[in-house]
Protein backbone atom coordinates (compact mmCIF):
# COMPACT_ATOMS: atom_id res chain seq x y z
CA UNK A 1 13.12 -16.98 5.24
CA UNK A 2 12.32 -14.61 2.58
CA UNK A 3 10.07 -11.48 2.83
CA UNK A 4 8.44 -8.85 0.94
CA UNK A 5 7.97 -5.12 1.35
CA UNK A 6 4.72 -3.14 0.41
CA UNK A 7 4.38 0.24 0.76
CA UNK A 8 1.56 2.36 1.47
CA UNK A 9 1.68 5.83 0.44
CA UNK A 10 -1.85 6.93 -0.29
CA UNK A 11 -2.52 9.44 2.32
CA UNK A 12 -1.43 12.89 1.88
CA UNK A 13 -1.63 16.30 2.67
CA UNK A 14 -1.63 18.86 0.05
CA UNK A 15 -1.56 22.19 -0.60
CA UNK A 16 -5.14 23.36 -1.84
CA UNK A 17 -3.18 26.19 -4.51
CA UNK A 18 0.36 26.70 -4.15
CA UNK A 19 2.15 28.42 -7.51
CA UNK A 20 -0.89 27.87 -9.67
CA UNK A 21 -1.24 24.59 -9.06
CA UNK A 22 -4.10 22.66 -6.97
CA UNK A 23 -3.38 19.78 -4.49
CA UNK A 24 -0.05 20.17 -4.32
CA UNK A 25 1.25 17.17 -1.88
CA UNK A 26 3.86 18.36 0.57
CA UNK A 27 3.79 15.75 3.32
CA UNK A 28 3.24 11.81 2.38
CA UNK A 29 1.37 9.54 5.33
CA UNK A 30 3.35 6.19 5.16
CA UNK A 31 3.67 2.68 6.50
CA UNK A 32 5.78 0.01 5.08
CA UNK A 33 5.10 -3.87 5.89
CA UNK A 34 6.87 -6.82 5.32
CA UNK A 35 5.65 -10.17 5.21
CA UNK A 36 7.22 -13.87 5.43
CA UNK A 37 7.13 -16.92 3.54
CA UNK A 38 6.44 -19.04 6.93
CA UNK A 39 3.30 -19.01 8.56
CA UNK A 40 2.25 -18.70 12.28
CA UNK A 41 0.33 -21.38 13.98
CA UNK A 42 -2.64 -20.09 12.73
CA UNK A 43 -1.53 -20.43 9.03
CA UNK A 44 -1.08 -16.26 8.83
CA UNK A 45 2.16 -15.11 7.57
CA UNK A 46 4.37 -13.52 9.66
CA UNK A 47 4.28 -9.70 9.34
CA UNK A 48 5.75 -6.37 11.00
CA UNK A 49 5.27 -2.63 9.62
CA UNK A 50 6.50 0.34 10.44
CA UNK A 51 4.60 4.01 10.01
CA UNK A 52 5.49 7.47 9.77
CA UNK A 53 5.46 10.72 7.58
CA UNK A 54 7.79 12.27 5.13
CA UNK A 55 7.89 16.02 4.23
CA UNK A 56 8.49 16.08 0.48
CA UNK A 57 9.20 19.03 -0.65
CA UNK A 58 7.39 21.88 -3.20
CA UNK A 59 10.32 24.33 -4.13
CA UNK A 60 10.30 23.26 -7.54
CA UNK A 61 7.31 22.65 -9.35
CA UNK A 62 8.68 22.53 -12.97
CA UNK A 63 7.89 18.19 -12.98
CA UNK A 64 4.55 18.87 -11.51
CA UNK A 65 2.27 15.68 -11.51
CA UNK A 66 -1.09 16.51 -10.92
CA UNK A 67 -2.98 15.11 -8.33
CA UNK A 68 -5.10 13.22 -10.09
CA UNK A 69 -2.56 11.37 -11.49
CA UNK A 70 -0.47 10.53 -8.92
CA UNK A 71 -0.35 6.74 -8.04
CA UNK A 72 0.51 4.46 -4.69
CA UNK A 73 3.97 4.12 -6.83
CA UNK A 74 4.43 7.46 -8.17
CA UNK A 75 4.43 8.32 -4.09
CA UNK A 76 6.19 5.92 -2.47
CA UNK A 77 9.33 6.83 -5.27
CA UNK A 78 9.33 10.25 -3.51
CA UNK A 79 9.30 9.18 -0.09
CA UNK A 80 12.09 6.82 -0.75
CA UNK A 81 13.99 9.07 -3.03
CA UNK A 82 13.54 11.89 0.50
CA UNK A 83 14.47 8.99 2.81
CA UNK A 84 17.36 7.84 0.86
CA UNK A 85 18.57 4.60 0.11
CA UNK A 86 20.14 3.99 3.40
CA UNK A 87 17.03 4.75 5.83
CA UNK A 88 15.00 2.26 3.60
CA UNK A 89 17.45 -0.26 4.20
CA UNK A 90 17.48 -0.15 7.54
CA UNK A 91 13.72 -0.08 7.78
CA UNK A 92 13.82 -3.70 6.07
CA UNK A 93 16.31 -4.69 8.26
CA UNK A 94 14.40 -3.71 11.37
CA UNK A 95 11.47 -5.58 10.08
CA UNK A 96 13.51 -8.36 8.73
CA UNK A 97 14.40 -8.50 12.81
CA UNK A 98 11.24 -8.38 13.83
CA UNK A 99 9.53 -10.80 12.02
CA UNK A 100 12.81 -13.15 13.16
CA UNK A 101 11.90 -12.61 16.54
CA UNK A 102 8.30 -13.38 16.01
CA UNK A 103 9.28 -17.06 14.16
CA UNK A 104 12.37 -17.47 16.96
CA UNK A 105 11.30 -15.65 20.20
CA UNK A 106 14.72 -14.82 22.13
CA UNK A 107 12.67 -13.44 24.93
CA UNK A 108 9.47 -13.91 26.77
CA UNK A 109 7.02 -11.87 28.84
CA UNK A 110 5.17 -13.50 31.96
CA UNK A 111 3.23 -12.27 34.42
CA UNK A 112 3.70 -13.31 37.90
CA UNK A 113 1.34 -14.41 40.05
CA UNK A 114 -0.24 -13.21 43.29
């Protein structure tokens, strides 16, 4: 089993001015999702994503990108650069188990009756 990561880092909130600059971004809206090589019954890969927010911060300003410039890439390099190399790891890895546990259920959920 193989899977791939894709981040999504295109919502933001900004600063409107801050240090003569407009739209500076101080807090990134994210959700990563990886997705298998193997296919449910359906013929869908298998897929599991996790969401959150990262603060980045706006102390220095000096490599300024301005916000019209700024890409889905440019973005996601901060938030991983914040989150460090060690929290994205273990992101994967929880999403890695996931989408394990959706091709090789180790537990069910029933309902019982009446």
């Amino acid at each position: 089993m193989a899977n791939t990561y894709a981040w999504d880092c295109k919502t933001v909130d900004c600063y409107p001015n801050k240090d003569s600059k407009s739209d500076v971004v101080y807090n990134v809206h994210w959700r990563l999702t990886a997705t298998s090589d193997q296919n449910d019954p359906e013929g869908n890969p298998y897929a599991a994503s996790v969401y959150g927010t990262q603060v980045v911060s706006t102390d220095d300003l000096s490599n300024f990108k301005p916000f019209a410039d700024l890409t889905n890439a440019i973005v996601t390099g901060w938030v991983e650069t914040v989150m460090g190399a060690d929290k994205v790891a273990s992101m994967k890895s929880g999403l890695d188990e996931n989408i394990t546990e959706q091709i090789t259920p180790t537990t069910e959920t029933k309902t019982v009756g009446g």
